[in-house]
Protein backbone atom coordinates (compact mmCIF):
# COMPACT_ATOMS: atom_id res chain seq x y z
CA UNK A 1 -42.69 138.75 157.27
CA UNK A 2 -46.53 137.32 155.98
CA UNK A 3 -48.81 136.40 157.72
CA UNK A 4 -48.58 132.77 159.19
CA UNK A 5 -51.05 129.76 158.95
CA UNK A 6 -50.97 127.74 161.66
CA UNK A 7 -52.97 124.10 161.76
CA UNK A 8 -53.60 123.33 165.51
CA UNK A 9 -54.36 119.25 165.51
CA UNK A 10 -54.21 116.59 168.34
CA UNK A 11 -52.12 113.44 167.66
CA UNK A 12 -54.13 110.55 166.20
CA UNK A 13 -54.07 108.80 169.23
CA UNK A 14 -57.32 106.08 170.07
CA UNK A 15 -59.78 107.22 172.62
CA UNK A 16 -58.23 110.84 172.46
CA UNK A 17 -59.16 112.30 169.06
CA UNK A 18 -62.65 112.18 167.87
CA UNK A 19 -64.45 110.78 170.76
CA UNK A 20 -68.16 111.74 169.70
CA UNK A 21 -67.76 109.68 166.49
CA UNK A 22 -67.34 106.15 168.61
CA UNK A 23 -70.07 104.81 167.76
CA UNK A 24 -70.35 103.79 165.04
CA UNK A 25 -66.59 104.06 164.54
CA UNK A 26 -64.13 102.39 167.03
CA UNK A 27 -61.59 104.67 168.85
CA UNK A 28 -58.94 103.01 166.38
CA UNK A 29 -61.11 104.13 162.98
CA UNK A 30 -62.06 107.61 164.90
CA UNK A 31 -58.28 108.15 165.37
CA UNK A 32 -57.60 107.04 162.05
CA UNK A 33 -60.48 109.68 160.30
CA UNK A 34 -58.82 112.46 162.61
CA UNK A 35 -55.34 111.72 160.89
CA UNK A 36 -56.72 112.03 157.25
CA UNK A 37 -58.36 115.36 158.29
CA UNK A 38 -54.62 116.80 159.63
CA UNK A 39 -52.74 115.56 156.42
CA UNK A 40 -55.53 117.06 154.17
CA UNK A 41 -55.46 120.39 155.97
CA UNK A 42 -52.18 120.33 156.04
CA UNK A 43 -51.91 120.35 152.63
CA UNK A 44 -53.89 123.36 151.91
CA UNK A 45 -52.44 125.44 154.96
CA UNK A 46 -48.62 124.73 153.19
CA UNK A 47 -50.35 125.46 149.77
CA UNK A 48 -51.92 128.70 150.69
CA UNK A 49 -48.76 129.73 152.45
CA UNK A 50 -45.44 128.43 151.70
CA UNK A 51 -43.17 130.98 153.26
CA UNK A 52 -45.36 131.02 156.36
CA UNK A 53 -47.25 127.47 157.35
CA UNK A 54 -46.43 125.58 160.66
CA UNK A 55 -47.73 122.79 161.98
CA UNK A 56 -48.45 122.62 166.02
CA UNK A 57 -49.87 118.91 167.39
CA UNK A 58 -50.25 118.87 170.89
CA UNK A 59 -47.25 116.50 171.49
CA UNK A 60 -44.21 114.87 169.35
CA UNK A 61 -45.77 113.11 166.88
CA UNK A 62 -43.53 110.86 164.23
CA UNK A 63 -46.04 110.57 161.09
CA UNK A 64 -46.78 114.68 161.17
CA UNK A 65 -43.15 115.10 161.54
CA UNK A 66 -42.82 113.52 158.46
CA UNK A 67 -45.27 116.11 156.85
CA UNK A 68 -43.73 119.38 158.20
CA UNK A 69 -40.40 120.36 158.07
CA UNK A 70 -38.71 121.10 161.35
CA UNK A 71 -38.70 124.90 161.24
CA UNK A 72 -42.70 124.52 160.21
CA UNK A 73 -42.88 122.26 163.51
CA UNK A 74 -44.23 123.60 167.06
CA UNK A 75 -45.93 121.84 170.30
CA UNK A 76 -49.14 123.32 171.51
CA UNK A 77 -48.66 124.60 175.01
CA UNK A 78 -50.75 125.61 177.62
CA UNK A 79 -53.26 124.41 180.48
CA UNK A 80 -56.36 124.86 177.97
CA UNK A 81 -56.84 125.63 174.55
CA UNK A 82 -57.00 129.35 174.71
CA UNK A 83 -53.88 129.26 176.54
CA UNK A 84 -52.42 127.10 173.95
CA UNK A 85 -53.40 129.45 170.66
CA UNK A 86 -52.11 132.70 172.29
CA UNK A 87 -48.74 130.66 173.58
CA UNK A 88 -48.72 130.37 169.44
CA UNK A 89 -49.86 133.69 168.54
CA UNK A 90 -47.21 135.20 170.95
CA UNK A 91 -44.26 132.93 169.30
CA UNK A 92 -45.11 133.84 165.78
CA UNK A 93 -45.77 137.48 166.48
CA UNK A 94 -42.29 137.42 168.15
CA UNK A 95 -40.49 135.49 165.13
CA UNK A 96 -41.85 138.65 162.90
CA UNK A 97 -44.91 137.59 160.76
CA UNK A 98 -47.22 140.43 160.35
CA UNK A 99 -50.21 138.17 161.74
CA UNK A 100 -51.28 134.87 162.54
CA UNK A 101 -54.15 132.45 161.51
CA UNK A 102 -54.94 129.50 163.46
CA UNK A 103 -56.83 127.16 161.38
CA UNK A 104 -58.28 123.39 163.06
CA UNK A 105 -58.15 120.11 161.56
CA UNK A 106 -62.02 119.31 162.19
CA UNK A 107 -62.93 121.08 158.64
CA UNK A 108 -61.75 119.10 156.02
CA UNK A 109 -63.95 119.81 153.22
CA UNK A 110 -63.65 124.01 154.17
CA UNK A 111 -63.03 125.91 150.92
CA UNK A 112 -59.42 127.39 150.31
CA UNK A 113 -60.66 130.40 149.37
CA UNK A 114 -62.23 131.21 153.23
CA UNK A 115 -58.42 130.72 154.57
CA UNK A 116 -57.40 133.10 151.44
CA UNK A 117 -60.10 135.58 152.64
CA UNK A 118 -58.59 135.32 156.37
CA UNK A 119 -55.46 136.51 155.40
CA UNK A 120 -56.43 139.13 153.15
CA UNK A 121 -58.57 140.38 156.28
CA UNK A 122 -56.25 140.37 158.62
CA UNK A 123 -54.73 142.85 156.32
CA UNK A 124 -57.16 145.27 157.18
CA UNK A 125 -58.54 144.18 160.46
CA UNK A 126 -57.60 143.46 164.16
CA UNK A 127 -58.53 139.33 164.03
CA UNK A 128 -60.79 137.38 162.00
CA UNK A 129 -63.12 134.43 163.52
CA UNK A 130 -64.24 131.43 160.56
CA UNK A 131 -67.93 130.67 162.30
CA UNK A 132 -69.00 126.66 162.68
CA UNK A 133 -72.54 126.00 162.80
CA UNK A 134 -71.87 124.55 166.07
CA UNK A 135 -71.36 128.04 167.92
CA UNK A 136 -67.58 127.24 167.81
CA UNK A 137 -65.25 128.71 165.15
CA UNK A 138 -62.71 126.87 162.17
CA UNK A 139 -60.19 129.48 162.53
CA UNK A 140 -58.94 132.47 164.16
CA UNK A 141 -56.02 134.98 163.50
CA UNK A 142 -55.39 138.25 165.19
CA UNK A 143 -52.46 140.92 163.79
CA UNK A 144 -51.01 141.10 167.45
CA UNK A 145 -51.19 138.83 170.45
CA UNK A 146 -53.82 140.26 172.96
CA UNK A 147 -53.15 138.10 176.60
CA UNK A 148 -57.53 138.88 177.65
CA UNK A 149 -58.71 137.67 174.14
CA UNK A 150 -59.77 134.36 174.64
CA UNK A 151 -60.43 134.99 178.64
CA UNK A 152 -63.13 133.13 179.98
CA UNK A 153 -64.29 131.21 176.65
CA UNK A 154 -66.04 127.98 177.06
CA UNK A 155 -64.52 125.75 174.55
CA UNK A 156 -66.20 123.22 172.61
CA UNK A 157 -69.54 125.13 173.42
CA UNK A 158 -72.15 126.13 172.00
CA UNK A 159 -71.14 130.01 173.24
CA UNK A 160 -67.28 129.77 172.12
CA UNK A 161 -67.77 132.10 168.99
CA UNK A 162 -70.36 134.08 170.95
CA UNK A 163 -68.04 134.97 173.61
CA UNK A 164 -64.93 135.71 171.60
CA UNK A 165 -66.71 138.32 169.56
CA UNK A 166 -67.43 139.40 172.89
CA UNK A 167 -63.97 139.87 174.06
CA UNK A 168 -63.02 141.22 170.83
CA UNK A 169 -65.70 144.04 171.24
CA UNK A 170 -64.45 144.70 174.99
CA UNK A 171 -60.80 145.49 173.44
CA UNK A 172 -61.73 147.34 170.94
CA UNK A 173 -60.40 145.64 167.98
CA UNK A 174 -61.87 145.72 164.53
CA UNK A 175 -62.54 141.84 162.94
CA UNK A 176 -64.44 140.59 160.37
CA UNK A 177 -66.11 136.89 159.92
CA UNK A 178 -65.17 134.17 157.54
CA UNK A 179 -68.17 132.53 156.05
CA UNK A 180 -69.86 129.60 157.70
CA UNK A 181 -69.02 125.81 157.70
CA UNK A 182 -68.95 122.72 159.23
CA UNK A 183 -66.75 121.03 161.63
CA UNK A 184 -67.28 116.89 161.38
CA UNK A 185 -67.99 116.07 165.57
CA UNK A 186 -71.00 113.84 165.48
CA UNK A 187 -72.57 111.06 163.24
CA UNK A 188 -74.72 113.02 161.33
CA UNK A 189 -71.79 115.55 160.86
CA UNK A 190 -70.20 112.50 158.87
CA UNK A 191 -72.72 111.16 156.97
CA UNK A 192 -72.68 114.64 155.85
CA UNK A 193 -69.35 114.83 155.04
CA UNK A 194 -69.63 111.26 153.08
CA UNK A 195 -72.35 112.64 150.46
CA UNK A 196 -69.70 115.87 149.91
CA UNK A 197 -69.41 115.58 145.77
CA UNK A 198 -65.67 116.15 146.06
CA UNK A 199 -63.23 115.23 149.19
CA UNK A 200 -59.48 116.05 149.61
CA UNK A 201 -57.30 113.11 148.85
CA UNK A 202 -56.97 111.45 152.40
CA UNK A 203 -60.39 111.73 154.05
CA UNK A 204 -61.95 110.69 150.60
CA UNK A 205 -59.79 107.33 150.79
CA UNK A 206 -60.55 107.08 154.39
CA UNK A 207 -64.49 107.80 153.66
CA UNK A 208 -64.51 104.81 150.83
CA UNK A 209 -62.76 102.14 153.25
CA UNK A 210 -65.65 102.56 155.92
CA UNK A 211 -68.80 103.89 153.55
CA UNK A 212 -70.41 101.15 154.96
CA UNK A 213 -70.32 102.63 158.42
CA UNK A 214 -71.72 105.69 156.99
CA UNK A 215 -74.93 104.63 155.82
């Protein structure tokens, strides 16, 4: 089978999704920007791979059920996030595809063609890591589930790409990096995103509704 594309994303829930935004945006408008960035990276994960997209939230969640069919459809499991992406890794390995690439929801404006150069990596190569200027990483795909390669990463940190390359070293296994981007965390990271000359369909209508917030 090809290689999957997975996008990981929380449900859009207030005061759970996008905390470092609030201020200036309330939990409900946070929650709200989170959503648009899931449906528009949804939309390019099922575009860039039809035969091989899923969609895991971390719990049942009615409005992206309506976006992914139910065999594209998975719940995140684990105690952490590491836990969670190899729990996915392992399942999709097992159901035959030929390698996985975990992709998060926080990019919205990332280019198509960084995802296209994931998979045609992980051709070639062990895993692939997409680098955020943050330290952390937009995606992450590996050719076969290894259980020690995301032991002992500090997530959300300023080390988490840092100490997955250093894991990825200690097994041995060949990878290549994505070029850079941005995830949208903080303020700035969203005024940012505002002055972007082109935005995907749902964040753009979400960014013109609260411009004034954006200032």
């Amino acid at each position: 089978m090809p290689a999957a594309v997975v996008l990981f994303a929380k449900a859009p829930l207030p005061g759970r999704v996008k905390t470092r935004l609030t201020p200036p945006l309330s939990a409900g408008q946070a929650a709200e920007f989170h959503r648009a960035c899931a449906h528009d990276t949804w939309r390019k994960i099922e575009s860039l791979a039809p035969a091989g997209s899923y969609f895991f939230s971390d719990t049942v969640w009615d409005d992206y059920s309506g976006l992914a069919a139910p065999g594209q459809r998975g719940v995140q499991r684990g105690a952490d996030l590491g836990a969670r992406m190899l729990n996915c890794f392992q399942d999709l390995h097992e159901r035959g595809h030929s390698g996985v690439l975990i992709v998060g929801s926080d990019s919205p404006t990332l280019p198509r063609e960084y995802l296209e150069q994931g998979l045609r990596a992980l051709e070639d190569v062990d895993a692939v890591l997409g680098p955020t200027e943050d330290g952390g990483y937009y995606a992450i795909g590996c050719r076969r589930t290894h259980p020690q390669l995301l032991h002992g990463v500090e997530w959300s940190s300023p080390e988490t790409l840092r100490q997955t390359e250093a894991n990825l070293r200690a097994l041995g296994l060949r990878f290549q990096k994505l070029p850079l981007w941005y995830d949208v965390d903080t303020a700035e990271d969203l005024k940012r995103l505002a002055n972007e000359a082109a935005l995907p369909p749902s964040v753009g209508a979400w960014v013109e509704t609260h411009r004034s917030l954006l200032a």
